[in-house]
PDB file of N, CA and C in Angstrom:
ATOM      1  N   UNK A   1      86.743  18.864   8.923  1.00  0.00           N
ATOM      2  CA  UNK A   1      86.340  19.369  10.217  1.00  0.00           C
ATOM      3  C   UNK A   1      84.926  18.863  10.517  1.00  0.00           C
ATOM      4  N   UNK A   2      84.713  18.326  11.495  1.00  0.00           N
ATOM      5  CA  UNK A   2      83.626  17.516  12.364  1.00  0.00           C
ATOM      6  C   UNK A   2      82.567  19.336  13.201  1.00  0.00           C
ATOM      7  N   UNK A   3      81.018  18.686  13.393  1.00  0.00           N
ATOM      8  CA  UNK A   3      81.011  19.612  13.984  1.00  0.00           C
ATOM      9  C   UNK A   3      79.945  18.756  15.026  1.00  0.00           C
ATOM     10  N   UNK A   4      79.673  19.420  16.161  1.00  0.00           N
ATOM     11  CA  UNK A   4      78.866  18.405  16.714  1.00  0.00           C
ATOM     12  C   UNK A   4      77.805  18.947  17.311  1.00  0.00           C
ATOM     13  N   UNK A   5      76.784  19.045  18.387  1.00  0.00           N
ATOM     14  CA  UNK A   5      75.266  19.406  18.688  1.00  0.00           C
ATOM     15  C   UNK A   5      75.791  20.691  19.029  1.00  0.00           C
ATOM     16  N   UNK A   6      76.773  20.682  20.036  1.00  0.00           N
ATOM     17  CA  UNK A   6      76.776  21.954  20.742  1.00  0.00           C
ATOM     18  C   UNK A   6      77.622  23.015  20.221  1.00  0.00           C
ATOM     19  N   UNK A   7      78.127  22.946  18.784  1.00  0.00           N
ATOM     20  CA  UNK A   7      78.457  23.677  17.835  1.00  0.00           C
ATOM     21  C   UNK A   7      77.736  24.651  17.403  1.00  0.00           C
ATOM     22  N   UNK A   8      76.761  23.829  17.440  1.00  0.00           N
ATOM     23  CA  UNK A   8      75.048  24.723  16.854  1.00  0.00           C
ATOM     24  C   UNK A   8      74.462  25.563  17.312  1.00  0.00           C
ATOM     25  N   UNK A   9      73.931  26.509  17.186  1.00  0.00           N
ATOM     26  CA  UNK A   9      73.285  27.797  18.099  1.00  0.00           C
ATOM     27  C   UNK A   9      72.036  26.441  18.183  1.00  0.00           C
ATOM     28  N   UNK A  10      71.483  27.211  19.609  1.00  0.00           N
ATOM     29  CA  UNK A  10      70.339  26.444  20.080  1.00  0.00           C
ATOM     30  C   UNK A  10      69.073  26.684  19.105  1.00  0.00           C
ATOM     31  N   UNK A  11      68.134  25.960  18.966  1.00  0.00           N
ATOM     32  CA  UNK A  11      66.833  25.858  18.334  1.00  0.00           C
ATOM     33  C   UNK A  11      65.898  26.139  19.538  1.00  0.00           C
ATOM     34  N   UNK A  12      64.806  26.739  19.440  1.00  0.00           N
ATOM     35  CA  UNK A  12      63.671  27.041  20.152  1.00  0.00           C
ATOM     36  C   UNK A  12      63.277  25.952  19.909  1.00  0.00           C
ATOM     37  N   UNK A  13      62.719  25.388  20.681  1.00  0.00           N
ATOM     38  CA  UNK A  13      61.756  24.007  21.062  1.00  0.00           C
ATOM     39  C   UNK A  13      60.436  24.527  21.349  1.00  0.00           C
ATOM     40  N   UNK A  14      59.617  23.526  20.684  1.00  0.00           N
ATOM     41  CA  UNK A  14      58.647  23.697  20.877  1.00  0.00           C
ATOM     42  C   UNK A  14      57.622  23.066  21.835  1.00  0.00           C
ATOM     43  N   UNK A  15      56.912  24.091  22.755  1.00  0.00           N
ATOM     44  CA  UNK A  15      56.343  23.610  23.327  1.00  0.00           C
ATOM     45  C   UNK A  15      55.215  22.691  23.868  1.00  0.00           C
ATOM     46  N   UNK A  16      53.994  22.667  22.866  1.00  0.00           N
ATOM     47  CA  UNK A  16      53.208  21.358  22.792  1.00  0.00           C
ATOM     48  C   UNK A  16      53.184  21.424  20.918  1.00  0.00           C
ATOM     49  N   UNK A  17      52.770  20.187  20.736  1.00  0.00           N
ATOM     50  CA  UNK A  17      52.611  20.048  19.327  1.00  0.00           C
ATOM     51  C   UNK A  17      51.444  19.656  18.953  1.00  0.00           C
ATOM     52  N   UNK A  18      50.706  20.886  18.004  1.00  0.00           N
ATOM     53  CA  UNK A  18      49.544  20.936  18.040  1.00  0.00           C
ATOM     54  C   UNK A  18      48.519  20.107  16.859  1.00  0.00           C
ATOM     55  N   UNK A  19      47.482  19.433  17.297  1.00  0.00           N
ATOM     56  CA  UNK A  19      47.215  18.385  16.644  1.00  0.00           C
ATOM     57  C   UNK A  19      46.850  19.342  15.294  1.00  0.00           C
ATOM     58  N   UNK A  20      46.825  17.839  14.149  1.00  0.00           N
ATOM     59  CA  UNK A  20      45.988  18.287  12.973  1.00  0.00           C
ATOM     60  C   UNK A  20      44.253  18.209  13.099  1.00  0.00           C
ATOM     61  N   UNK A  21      43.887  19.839  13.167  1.00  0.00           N
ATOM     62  CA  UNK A  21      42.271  19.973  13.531  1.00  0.00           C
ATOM     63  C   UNK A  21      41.351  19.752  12.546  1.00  0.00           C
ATOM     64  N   UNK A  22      42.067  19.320  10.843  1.00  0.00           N
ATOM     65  CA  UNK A  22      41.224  18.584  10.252  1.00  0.00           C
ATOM     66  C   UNK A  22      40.605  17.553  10.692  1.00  0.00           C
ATOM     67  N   UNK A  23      41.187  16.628  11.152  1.00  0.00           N
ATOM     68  CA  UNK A  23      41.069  15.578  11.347  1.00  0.00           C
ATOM     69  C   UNK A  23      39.903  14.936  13.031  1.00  0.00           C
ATOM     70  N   UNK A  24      39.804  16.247  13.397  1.00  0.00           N
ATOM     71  CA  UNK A  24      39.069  16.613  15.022  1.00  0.00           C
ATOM     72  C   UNK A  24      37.469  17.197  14.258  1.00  0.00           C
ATOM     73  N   UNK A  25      36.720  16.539  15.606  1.00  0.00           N
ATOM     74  CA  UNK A  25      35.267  16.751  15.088  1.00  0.00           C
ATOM     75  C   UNK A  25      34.929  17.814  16.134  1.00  0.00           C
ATOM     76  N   UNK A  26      33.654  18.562  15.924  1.00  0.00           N
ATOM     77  CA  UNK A  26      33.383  19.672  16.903  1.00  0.00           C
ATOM     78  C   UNK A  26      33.497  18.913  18.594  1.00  0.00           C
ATOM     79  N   UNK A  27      32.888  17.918  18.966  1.00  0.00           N
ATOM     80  CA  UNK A  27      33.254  17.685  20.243  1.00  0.00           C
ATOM     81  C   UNK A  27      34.522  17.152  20.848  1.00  0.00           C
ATOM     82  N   UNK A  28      35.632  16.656  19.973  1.00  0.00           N
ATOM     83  CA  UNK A  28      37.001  17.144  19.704  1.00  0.00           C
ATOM     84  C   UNK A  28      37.784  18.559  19.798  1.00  0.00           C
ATOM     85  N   UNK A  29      37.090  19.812  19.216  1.00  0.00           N
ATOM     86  CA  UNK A  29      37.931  20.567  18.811  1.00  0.00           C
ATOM     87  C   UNK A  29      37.186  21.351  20.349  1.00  0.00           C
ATOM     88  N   UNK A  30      35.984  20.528  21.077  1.00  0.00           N
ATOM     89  CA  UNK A  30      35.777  21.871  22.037  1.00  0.00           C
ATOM     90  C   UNK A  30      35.997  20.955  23.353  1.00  0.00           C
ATOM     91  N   UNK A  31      36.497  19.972  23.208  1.00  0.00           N
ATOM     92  CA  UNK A  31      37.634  19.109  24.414  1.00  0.00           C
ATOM     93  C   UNK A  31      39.260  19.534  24.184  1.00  0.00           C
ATOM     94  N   UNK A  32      39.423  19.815  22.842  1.00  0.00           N
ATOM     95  CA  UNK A  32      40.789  20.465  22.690  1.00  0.00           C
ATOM     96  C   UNK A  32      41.035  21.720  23.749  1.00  0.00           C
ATOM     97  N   UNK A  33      39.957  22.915  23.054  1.00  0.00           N
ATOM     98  CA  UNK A  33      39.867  24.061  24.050  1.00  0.00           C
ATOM     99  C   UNK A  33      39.781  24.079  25.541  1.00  0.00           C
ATOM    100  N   UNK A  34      38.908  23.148  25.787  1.00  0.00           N
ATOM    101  CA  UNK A  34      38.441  23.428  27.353  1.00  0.00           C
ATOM    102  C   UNK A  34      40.538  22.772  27.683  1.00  0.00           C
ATOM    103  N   UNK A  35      40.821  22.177  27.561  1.00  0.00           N
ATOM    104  CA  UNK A  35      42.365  21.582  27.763  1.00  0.00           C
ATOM    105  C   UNK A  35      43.256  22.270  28.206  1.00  0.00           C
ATOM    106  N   UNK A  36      43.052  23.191  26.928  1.00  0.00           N
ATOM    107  CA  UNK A  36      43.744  24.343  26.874  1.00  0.00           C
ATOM    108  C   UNK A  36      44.084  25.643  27.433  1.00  0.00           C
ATOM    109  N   UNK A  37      42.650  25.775  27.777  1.00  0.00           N
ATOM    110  CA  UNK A  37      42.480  26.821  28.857  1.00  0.00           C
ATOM    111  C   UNK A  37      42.603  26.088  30.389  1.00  0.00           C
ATOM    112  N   UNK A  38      42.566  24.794  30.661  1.00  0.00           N
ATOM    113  CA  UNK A  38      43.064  24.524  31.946  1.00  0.00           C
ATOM    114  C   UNK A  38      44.537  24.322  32.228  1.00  0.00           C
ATOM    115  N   UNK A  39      45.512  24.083  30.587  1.00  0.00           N
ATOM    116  CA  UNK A  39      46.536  24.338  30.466  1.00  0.00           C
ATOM    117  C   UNK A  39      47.257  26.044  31.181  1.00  0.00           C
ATOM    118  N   UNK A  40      46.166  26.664  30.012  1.00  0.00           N
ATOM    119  CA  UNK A  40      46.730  28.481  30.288  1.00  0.00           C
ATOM    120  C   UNK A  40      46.097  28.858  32.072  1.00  0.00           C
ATOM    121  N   UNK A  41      45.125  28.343  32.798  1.00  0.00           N
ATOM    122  CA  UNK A  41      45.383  28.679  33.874  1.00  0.00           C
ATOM    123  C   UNK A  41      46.467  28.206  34.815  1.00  0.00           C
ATOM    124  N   UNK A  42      46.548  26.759  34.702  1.00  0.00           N
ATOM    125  CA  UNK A  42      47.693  26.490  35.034  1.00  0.00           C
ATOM    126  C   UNK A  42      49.394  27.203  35.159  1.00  0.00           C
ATOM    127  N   UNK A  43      49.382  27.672  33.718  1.00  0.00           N
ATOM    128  CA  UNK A  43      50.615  28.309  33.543  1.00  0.00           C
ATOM    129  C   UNK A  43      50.458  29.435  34.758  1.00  0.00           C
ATOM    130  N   UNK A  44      49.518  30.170  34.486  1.00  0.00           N
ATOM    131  CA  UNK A  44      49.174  31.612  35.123  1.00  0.00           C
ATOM    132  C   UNK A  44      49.220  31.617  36.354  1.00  0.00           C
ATOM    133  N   UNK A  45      49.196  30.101  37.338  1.00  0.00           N
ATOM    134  CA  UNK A  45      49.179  30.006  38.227  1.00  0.00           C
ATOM    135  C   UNK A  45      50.436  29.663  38.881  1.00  0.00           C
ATOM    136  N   UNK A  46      51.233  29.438  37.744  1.00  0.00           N
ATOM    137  CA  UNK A  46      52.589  29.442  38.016  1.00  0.00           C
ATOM    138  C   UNK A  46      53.117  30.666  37.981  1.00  0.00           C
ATOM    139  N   UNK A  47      52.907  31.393  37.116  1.00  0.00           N
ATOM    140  CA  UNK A  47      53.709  32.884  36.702  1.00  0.00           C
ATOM    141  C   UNK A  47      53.118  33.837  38.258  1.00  0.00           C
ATOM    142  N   UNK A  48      52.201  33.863  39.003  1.00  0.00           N
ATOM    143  CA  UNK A  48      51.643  34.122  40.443  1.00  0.00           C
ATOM    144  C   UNK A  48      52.933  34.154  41.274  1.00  0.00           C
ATOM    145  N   UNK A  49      52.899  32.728  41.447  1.00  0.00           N
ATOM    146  CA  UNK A  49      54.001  32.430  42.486  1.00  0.00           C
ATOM    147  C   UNK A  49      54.895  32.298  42.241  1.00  0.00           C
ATOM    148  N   UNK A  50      55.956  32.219  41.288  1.00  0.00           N
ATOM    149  CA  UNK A  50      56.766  32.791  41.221  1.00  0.00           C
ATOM    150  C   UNK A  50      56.835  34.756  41.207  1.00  0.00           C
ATOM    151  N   UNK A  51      56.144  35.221  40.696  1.00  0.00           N
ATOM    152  CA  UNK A  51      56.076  36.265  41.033  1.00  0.00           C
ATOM    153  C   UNK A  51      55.448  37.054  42.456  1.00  0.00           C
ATOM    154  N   UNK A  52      55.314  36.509  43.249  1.00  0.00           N
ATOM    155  CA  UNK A  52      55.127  36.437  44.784  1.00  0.00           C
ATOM    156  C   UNK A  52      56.523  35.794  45.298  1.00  0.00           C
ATOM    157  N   UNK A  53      57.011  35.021  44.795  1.00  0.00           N
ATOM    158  CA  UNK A  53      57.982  34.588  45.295  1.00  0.00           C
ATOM    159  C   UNK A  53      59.470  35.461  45.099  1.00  0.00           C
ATOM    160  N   UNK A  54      59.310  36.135  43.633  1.00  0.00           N
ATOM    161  CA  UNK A  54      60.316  37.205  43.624  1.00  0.00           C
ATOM    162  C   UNK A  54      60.025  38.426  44.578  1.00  0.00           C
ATOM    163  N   UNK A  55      58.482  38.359  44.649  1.00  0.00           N
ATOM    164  CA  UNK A  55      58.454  39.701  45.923  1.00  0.00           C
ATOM    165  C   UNK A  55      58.830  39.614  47.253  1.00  0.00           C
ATOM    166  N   UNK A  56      58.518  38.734  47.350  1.00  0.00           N
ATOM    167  CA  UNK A  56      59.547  37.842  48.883  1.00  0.00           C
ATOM    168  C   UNK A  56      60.741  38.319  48.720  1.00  0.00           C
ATOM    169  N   UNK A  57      61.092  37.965  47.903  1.00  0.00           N
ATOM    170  CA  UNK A  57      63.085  37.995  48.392  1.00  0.00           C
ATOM    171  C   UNK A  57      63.540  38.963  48.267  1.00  0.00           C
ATOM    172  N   UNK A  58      62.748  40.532  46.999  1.00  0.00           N
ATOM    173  CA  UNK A  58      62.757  41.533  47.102  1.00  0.00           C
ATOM    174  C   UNK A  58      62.650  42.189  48.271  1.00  0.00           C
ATOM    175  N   UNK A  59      61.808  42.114  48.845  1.00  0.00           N
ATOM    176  CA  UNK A  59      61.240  42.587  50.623  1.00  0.00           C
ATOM    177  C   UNK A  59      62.506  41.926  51.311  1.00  0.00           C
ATOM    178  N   UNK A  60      62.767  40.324  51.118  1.00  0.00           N
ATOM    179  CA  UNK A  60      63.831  40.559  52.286  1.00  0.00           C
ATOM    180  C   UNK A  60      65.804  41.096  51.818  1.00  0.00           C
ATOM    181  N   UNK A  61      65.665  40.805  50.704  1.00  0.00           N
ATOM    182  CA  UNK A  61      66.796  41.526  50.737  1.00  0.00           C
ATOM    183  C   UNK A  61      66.462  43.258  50.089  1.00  0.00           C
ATOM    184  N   UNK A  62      66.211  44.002  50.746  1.00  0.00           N
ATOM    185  CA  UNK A  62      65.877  44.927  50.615  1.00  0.00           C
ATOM    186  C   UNK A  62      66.958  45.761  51.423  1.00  0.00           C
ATOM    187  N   UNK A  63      68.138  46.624  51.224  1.00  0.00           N
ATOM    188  CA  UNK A  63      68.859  47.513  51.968  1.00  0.00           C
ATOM    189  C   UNK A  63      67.898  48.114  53.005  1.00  0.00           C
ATOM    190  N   UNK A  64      68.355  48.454  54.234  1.00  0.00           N
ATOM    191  CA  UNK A  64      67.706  48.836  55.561  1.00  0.00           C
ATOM    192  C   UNK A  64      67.496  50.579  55.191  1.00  0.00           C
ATOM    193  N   UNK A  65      66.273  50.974  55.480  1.00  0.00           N
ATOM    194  CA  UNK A  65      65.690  52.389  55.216  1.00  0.00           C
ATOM    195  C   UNK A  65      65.727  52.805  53.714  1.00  0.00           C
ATOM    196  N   UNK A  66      65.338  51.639  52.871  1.00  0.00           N
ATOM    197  CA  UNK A  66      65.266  52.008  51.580  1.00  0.00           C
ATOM    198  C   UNK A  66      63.786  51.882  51.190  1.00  0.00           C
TER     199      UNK A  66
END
């Protein structure tokens, strides 16, 4: 019996792959950070609008006198 990818329960993937910080010098490891945090606002600025955007559709499909 053969088995093939989608046999497999899925694997969590990972999302960035994070360097080896031995190898990073302090003005390295504080260009890493600043990155990072323009990464995490980014995200946050996604998780916003979509969540404005679920309030939208909440409001309009909203049953009448509810």
């Amino acid at each position: 019996m053969t088995f093939s990818e989608e046999d497999l329960p899925p694997r969590k993937k990972k999302r960035l792959e994070p360097p080896v910080l031995d190898t990073l010098g302090v003005e390295e490891l504080q260009l890493y950070i600043t990155e990072l945090q323009e990464e995490i606002r980014r995200v946050e600025a996604e998780i916003k609008a979509k969540q404005a955007h679920a309030a939208a559709a909440a409001l309009f499909f909203k049953p009448p006198g509810a």
